[in-house]
N, C-alpha and C. Protein backbone atom coordinates (compact mmCIF):
# COMPACT_ATOMS: atom_id res chain seq x y z
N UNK A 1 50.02 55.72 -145.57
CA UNK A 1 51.36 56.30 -145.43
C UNK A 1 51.31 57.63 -144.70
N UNK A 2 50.45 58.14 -145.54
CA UNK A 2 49.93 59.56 -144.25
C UNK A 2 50.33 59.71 -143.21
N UNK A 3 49.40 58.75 -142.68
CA UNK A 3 48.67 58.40 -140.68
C UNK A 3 49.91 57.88 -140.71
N UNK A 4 51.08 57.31 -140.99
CA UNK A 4 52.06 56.94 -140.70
C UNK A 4 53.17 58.03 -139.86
N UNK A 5 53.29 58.99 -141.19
CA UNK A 5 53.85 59.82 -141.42
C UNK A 5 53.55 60.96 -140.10
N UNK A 6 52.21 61.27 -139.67
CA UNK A 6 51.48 61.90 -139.00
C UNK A 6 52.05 61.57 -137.32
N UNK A 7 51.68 60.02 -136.95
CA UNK A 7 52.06 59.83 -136.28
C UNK A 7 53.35 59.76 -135.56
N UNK A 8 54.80 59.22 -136.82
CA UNK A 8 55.73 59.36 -136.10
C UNK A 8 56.12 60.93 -136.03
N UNK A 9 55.65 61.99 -137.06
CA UNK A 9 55.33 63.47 -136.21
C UNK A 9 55.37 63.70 -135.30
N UNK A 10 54.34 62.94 -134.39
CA UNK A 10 53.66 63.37 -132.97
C UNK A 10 54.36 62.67 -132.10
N UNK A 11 55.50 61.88 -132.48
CA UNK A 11 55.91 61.02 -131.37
C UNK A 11 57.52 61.93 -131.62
N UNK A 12 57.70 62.43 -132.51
CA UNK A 12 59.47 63.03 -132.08
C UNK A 12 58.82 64.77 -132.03
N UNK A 13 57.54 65.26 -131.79
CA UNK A 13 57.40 66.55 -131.12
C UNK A 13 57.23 66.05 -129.74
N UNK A 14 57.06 64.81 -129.41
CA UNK A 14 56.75 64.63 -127.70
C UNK A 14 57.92 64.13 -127.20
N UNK A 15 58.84 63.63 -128.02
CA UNK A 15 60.01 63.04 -127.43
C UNK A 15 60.79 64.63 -127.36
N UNK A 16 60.98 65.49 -128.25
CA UNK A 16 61.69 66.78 -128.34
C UNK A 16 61.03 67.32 -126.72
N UNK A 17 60.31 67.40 -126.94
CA UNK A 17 59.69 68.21 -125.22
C UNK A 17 59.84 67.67 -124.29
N UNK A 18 59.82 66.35 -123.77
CA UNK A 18 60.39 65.57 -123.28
C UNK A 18 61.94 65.70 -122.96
N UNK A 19 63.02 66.01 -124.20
CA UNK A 19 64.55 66.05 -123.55
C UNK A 19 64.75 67.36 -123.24
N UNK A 20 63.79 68.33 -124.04
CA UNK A 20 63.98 69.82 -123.55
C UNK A 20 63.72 69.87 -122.10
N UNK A 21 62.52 68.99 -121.25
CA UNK A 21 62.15 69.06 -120.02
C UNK A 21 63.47 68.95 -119.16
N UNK A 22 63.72 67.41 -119.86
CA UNK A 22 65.02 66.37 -118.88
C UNK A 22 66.33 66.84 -119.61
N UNK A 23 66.75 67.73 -119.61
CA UNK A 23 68.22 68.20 -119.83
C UNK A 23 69.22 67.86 -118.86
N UNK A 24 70.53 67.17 -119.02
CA UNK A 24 70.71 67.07 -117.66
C UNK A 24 71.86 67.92 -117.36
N UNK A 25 73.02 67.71 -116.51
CA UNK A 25 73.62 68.90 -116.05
C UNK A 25 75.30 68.67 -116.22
N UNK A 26 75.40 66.87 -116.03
CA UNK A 26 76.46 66.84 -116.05
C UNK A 26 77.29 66.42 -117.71
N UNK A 27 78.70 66.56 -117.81
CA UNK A 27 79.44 66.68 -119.38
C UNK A 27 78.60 65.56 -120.21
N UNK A 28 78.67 64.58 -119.40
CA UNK A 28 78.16 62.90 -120.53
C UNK A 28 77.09 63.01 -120.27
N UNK A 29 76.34 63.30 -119.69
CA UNK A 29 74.65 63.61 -120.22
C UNK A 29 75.07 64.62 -121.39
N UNK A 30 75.20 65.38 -121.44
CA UNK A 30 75.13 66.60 -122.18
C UNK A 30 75.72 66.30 -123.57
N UNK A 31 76.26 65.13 -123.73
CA UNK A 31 76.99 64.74 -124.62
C UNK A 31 75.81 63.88 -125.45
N UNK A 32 75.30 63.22 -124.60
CA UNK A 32 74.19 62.33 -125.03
C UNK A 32 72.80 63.11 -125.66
N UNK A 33 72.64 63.89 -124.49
CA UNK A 33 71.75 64.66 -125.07
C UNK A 33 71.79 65.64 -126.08
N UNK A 34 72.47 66.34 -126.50
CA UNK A 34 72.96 66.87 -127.42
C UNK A 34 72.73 65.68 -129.18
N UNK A 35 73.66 64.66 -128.67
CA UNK A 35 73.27 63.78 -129.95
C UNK A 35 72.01 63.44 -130.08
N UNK A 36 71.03 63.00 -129.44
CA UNK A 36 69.67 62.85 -129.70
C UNK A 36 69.05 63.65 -129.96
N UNK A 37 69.19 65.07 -129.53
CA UNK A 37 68.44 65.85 -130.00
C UNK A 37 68.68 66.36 -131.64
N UNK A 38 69.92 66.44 -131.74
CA UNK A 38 70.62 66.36 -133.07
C UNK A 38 70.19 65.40 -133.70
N UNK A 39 69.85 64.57 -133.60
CA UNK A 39 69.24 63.23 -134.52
C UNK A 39 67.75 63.89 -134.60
N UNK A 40 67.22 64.07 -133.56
CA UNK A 40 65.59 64.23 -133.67
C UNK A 40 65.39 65.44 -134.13
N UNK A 41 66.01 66.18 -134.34
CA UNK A 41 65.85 67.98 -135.14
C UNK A 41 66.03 67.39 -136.59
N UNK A 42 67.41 66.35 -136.86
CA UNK A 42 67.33 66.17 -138.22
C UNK A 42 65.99 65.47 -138.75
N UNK A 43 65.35 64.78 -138.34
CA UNK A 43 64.45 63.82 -138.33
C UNK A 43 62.95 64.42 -138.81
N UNK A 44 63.23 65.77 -138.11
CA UNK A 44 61.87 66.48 -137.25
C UNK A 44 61.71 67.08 -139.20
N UNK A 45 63.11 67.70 -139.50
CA UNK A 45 63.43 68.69 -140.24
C UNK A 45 63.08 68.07 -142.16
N UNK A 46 63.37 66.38 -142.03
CA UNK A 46 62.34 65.92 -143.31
C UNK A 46 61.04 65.99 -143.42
N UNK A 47 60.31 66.56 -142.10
CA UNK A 47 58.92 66.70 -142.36
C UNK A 47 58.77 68.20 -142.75
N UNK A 48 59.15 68.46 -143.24
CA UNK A 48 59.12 69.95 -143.66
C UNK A 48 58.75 70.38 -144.86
C-alpha cells in the first residue's frame, strides 16, 4: 500500500510541474487548467 501510495505521489508532483510548465493563455484553457490543478492540489493535499 505504501509503494502505492509513494508512487501515485510522484506521478501528481510530475503532473503539477508539468501544468505549471504548460499554462496556457487563452479564457478556456485557463478554465481547464485551473480545474485540474484544483483537483491535483486537493489530491496532492491528502498526502499530508
Amino acid at each position: 500500500m505504501v509503494q502505492v501510495d509513494n508512487k501515485r505521489y510522484s506521478e501528481l508532483l510530475k503532473e503539477k510541474k508539468f501544468l505549471e510548465d504548460n499554462r496556457p493563455h487563452d479564457v478556456d484553457g485557463m478554465r481547464r487548467w485551473k480545474h485540474s490543478m484544483s483537483k491535483l492540489l486537493q489530491e496532492l493535499e491528502l498526502f499530508r
